[in-house]
Protein backbone atom coordinates (compact mmCIF):
# COMPACT_ATOMS: atom_id res chain seq x y z
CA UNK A 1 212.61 75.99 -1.52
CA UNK A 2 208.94 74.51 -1.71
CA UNK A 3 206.15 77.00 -0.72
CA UNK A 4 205.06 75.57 2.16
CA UNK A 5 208.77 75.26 3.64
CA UNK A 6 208.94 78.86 3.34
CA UNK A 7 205.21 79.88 4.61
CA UNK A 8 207.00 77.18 7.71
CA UNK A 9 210.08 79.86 8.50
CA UNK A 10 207.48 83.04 8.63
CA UNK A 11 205.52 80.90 11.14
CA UNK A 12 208.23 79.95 13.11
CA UNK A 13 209.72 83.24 13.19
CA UNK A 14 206.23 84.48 14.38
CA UNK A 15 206.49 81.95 17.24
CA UNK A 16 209.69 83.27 18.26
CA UNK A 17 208.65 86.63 18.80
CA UNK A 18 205.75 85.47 21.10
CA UNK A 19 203.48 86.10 18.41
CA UNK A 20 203.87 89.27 18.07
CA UNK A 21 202.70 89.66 14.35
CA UNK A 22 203.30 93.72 14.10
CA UNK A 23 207.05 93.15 15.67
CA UNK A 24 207.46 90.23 12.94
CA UNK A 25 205.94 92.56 9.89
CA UNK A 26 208.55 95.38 11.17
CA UNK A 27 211.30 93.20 11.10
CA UNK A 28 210.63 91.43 7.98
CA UNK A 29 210.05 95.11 6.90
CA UNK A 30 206.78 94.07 5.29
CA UNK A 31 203.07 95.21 6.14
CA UNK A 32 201.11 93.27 8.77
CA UNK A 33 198.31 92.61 6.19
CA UNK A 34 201.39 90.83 3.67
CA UNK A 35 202.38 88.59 6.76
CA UNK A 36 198.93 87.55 7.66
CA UNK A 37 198.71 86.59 3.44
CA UNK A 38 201.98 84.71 3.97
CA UNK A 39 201.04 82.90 6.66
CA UNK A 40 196.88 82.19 5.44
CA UNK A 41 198.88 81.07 2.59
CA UNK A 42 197.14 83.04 -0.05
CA UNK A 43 200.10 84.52 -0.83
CA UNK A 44 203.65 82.43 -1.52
CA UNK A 45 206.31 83.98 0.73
CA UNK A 46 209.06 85.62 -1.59
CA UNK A 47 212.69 83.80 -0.66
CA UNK A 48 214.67 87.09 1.00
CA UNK A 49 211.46 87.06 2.99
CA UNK A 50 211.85 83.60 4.04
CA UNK A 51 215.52 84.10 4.91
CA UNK A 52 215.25 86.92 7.07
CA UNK A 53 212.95 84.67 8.81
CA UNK A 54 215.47 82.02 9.11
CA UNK A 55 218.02 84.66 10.51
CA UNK A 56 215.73 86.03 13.28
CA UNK A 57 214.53 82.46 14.01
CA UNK A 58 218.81 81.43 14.24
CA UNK A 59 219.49 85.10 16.32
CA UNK A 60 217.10 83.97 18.42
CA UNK A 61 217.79 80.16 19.09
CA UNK A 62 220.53 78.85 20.87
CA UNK A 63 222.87 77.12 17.70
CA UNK A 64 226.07 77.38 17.58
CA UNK A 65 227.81 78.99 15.60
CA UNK A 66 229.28 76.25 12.90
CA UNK A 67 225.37 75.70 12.68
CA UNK A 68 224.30 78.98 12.13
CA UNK A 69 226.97 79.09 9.43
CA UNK A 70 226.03 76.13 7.56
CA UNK A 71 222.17 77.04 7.47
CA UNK A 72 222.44 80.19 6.29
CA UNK A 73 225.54 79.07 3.63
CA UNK A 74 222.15 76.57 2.71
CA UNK A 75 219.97 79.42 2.34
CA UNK A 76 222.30 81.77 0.57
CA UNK A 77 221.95 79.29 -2.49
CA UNK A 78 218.33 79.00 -2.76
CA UNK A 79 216.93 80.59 -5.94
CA UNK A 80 215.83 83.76 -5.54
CA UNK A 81 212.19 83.32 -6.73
């Protein structure tokens, strides 16, 4: 999954939440001062970060569920790196 891609999720997941960057940080279980690197991009979001952002952003958004299924199927096989 390209950098930027990834850095995309964590933003989107931020805009979910109403941009609520301390509610994001505690649900990605990561401190506020990591998400703000993340998302400056001077630091490359890690993959299981990523993907946690892709599950709030799917808990969140109205998909159904054979969608839901085959994104996170998708992101179950990226390379952990």
């Amino acid at each position: 999954m390209p950098p930027h891609a990834k850095r995309n999720a964590v933003t989107y997941a931020l805009f979910v939440l109403n941009r609520d960057g301390a509610m994001l940080a505690a649900h990605l279980g990561i401190p506020i001062g990591e998400l703000a690197d993340y998302l400056q991009g001077t630091q490359e979001v890690p993959i299981a970060v990523a993907r946690q952002a892709i599950h709030l952003v799917l808990e969140k958004a109205r998909t159904d569920d054979a969608t839901r299924r085959e994104v996170l199927r998708k992101i179950r096989n990226f390379p952990a790196r």
